[in-house]
Each structure stands twice: as C-alpha cells, then as structure tokens.
Protein backbone atom coordinates (compact mmCIF):
# COMPACT_ATOMS: atom_id res chain seq x y z
CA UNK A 1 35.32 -13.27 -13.41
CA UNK A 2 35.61 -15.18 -16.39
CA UNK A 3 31.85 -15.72 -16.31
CA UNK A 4 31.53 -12.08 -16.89
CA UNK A 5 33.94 -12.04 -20.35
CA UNK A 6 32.46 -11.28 -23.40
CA UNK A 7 33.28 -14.69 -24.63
CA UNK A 8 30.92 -16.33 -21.59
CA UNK A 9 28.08 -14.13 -22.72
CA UNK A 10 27.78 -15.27 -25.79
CA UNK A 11 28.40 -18.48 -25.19
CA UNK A 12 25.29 -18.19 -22.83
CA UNK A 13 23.55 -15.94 -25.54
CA UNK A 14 24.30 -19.31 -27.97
CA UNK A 15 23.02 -21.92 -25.29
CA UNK A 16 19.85 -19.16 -25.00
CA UNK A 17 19.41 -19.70 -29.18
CA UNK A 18 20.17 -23.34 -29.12
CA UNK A 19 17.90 -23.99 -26.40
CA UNK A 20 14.69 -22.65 -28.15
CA UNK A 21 15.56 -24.11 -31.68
CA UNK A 22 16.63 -26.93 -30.05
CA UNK A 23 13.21 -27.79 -28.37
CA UNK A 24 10.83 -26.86 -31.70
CA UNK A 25 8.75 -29.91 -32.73
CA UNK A 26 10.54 -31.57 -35.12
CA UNK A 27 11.56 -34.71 -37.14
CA UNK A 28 14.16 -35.82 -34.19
CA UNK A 29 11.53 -35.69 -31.89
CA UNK A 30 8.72 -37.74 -33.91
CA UNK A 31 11.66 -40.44 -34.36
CA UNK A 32 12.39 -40.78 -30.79
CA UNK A 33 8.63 -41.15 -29.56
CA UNK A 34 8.34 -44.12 -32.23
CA UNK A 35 11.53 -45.78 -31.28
CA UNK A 36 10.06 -45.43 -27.94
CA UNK A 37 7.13 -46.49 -28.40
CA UNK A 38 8.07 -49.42 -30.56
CA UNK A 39 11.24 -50.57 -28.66
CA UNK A 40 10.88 -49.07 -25.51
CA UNK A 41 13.12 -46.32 -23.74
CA UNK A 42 16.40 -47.69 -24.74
CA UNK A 43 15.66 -47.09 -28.42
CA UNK A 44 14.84 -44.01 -27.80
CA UNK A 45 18.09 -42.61 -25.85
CA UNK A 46 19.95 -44.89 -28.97
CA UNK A 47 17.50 -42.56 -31.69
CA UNK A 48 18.68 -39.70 -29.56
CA UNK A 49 22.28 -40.49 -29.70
CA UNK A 50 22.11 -41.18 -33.61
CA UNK A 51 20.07 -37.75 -33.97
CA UNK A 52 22.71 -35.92 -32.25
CA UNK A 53 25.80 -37.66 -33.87
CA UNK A 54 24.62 -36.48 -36.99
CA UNK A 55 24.20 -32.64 -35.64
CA UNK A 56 28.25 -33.07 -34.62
CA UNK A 57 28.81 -34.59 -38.45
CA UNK A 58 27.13 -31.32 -39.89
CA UNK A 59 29.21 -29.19 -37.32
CA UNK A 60 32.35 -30.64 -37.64
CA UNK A 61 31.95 -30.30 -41.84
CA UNK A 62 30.97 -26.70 -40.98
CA UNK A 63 34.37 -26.26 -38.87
CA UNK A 64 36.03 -27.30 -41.82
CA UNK A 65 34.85 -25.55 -44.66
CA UNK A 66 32.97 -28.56 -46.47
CA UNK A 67 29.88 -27.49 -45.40
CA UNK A 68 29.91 -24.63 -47.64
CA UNK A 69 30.62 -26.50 -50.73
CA UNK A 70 27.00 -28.11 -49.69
CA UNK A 71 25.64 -24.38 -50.05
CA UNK A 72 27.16 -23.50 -52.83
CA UNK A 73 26.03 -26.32 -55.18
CA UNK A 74 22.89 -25.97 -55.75
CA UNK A 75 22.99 -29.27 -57.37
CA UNK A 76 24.79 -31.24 -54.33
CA UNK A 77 22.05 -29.66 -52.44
CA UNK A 78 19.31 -30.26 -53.67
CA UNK A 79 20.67 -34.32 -53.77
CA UNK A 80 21.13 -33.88 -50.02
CA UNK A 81 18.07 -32.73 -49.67
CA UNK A 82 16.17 -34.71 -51.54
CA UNK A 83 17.57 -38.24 -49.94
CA UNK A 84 16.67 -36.92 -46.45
CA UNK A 85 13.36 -36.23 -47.28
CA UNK A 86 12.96 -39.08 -48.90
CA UNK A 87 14.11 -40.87 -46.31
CA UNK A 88 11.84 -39.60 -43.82
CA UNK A 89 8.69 -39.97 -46.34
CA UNK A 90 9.70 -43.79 -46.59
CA UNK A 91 9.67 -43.97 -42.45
CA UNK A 92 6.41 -42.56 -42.22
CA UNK A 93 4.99 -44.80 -44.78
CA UNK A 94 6.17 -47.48 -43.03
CA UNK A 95 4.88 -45.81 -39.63
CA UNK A 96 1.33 -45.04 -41.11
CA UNK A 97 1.48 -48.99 -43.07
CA UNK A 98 1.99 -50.52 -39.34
CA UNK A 99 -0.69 -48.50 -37.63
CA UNK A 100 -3.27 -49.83 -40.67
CA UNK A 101 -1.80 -53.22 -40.97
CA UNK A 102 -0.11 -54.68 -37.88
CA UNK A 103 -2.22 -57.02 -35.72
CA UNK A 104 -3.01 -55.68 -32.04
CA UNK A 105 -0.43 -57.52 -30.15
CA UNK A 106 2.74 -56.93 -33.22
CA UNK A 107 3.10 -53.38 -32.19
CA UNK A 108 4.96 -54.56 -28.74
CA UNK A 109 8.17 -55.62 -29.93
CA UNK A 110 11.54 -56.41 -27.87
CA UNK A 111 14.51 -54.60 -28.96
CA UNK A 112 17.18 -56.35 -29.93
CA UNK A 113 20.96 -55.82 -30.75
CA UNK A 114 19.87 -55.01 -34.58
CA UNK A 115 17.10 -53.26 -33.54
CA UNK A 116 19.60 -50.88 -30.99
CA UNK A 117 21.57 -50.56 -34.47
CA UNK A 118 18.37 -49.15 -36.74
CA UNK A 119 17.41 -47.21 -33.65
CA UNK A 120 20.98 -45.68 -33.83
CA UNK A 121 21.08 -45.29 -37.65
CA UNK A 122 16.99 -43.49 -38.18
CA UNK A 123 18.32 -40.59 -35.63
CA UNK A 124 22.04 -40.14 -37.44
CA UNK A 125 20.40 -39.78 -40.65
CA UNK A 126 17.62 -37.66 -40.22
CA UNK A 127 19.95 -35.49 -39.42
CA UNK A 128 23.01 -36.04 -41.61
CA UNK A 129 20.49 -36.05 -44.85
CA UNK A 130 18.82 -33.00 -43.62
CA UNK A 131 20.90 -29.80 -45.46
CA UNK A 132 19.17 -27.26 -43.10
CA UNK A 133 21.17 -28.59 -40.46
CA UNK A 134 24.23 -27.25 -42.60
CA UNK A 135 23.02 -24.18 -43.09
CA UNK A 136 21.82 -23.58 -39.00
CA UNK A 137 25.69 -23.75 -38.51
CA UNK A 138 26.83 -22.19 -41.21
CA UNK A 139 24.46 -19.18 -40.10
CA UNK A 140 24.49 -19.13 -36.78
CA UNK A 141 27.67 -20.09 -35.44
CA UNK A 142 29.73 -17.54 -37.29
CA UNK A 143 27.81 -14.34 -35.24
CA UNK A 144 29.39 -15.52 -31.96
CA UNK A 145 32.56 -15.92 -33.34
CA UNK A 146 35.18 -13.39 -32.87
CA UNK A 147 38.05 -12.43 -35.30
CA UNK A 148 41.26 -13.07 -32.51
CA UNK A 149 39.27 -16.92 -32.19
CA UNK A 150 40.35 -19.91 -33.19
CA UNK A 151 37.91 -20.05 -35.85
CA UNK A 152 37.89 -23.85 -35.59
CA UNK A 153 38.48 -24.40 -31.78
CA UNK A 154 35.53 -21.90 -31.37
CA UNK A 155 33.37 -23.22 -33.60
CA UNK A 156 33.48 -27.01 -32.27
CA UNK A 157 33.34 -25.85 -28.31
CA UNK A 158 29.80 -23.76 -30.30
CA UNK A 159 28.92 -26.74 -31.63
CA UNK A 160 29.65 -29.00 -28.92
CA UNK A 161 27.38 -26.67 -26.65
CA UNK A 162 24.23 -27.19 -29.15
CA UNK A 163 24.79 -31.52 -28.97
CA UNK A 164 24.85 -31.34 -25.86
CA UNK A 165 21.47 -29.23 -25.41
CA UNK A 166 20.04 -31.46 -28.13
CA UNK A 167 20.94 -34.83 -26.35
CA UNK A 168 20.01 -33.23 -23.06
CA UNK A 169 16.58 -32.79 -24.47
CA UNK A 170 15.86 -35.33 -26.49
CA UNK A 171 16.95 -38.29 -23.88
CA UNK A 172 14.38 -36.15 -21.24
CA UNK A 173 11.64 -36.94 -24.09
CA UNK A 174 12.67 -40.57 -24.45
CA UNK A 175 12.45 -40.83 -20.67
CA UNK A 176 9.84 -38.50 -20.12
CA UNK A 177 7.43 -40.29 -23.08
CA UNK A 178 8.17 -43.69 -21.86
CA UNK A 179 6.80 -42.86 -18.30
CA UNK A 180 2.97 -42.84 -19.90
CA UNK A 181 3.91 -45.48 -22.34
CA UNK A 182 1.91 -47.74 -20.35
CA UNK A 183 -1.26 -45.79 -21.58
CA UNK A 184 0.42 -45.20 -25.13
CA UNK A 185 1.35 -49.09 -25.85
CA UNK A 186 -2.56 -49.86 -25.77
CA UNK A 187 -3.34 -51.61 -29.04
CA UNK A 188 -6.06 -48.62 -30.15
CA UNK A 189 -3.68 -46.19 -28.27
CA UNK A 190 -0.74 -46.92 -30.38
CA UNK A 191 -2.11 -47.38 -33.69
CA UNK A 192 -3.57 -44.02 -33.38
CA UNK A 193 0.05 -43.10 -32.57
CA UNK A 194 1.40 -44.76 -35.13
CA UNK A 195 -0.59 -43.33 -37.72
CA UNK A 196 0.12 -39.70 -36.16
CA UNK A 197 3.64 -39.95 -35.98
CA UNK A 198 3.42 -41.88 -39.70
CA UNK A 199 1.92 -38.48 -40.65
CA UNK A 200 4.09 -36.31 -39.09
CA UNK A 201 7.11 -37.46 -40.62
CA UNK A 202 5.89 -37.27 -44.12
CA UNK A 203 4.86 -34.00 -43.27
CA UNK A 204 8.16 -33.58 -42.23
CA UNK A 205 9.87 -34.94 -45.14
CA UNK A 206 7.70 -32.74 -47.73
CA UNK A 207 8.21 -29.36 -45.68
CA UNK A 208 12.13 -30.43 -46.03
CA UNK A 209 11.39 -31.17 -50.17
CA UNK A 210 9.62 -28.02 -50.52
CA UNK A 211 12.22 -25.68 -48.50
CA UNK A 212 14.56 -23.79 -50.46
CA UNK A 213 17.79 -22.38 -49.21
C-alpha cells in the first residue's frame, strides 16, 4: 500500500522528470565517450562516477541552504559559471588539438592509475563548476517536497534518486559506447571523433557562458 501514498507518486513523478533530463545530450555525456574512447571502458564508468559525485556535491549544498547563496550573488555566480565553462572550453581545445595533431597510433592509450584519477576529476567538475546544476535542485526538488517533510531527509532521498538515474545511465553509455569502440578506435574513425566531441564541448562550454539565470 505504501506504493500507492502520495509520497511514492511523486517520488515516481521525480524519477519520471529525472529520467528525461537526465538522458538529454549533454556535457557528461561528451566526457564519458572521450574517456572511453581514449582510455577505454574503465575511464568511462570512473568519468561517470566523477560526473555524478559532483551532482550529489550540488545536492547536498542545496539540502543545506548554500546553494542559494550561489543564486543570490550574482557575482559568485557568474565566477562559478565562468570557471566551468572555461573549463570545458580548455577540454575541447585539447580534444579538437589531439584529433589535428596526434599521430595515428597516439590516440590508443592505456589507462593508468593517474589517468583513472583525471578520468575521475573531468566528470566531478563538469559538474561541480556548472551553476545550472544548482539551480535544477534548487527548482525542482522543492515541488515534491511537502511541508510535514523533513525538508533535508527529503531532499537528499530526491536527490539520491536523480544520482542514481544519472550513474545508471551514464555507466550504460560507457558500456554501451565501448561495445563499437572497435570501429570507433580506427585512426580516421577517432580523429573524426575527437574533433566532434572537441567541438561539442566548446559548444558546451559557450552555451553555459552565455546562459543567464
């Protein structure tokens, strides 16, 4: 019967909202298809993990209030936001200065302990340097909030539900994108690649420069 409480529907209704944000074409997904296709499929489920991790370091500021000192400075915001898409301007430079540079058999690369690190650190802060990611909770998760709730308690069990979606999906990717990588690791294959995921994430990081809250 539980299933049937108010509470369970929304928390369905949330999973329903999360879900189809969740799987949008985004920055988190262009940074898991390089890791994967430039370290393989463990890079990719480490990009995943960082990606996430910073979604729970937005949600868990959220929960405690200090996201909305990031909304209410316009000057603290637009710093946030102007590292992050810096950040992911600089990636896809690098990404698009591979794909023209890099000799034919340089873009196979083993991954190694310091490489599982970067993999682990790109996803975290794409996220944590992205302000939107703020505001999604500080918009979102307060409509399926009730006023008897633990405001906190609900909002990290919210939370919690839209990680796990995102990991959920974003490991499938990794997995999913590493089955053809066969075909993808081609030299011509994945310069082409290279230079389209180079692009994307500058596209990326500009859309995130231009956005306003």
């Amino acid at each position: 019967m539980l299933f049937g409480t108010w509470l369970d529907q929304q928390l369905v209704a949330f999973a329903v909202v999360a879900g189809v944000l969740t799987v949008i074409p985004g920055a988190d997904m262009a940074l898991v298809a390089h890791s994967v296709l430039s370290r393989r499929r463990r890079a990719g489920y480490v990009t995943s993990v960082g990606a996430c991790t910073g979604l729970w370091v937005h949600a868990m500021a959220s929960a405690l209030g200090l996201s909305a000192i990031l909304m209410t400075s316009a000057e603290l915001f637009s710093a946030v936001k102007a590292a992050g898409a810096l950040y992911l301007v600089v990636l896809g430079v690098l990404s698009l200065r591979r794909a023209l540079t890099s000799a034919p058999g340089a873009l196979v690369a083993t991954a190694t302990s310091q490489d599982t690190r970067r993999a682990f650190v790109r996803g975290f802060l794409s996220n944590v340097l992205n302000p939107k990611v703020a505001l999604f909770y500080l918009t979102l998760l307060p409509q399926f909030v009730r006023p008897e709730d633990n405001v906190l308690a609900r909002s990290l069990v919210l939370a919690g539900v839209h990680v796990v979606i995102g990991l959920v999906w974003l490991v499938s990717y990794a997995y999913f994108f590493s089955r053809v990588s066969d075909v993808l690791r081609r030299p011509r294959m994945r310069r082409a690649l290279e230079g389209v995921t180079g692009a994307l994430l500058i596209g990326f990081g500009g859309r995130l420069a231009c956005e306003r809250r």
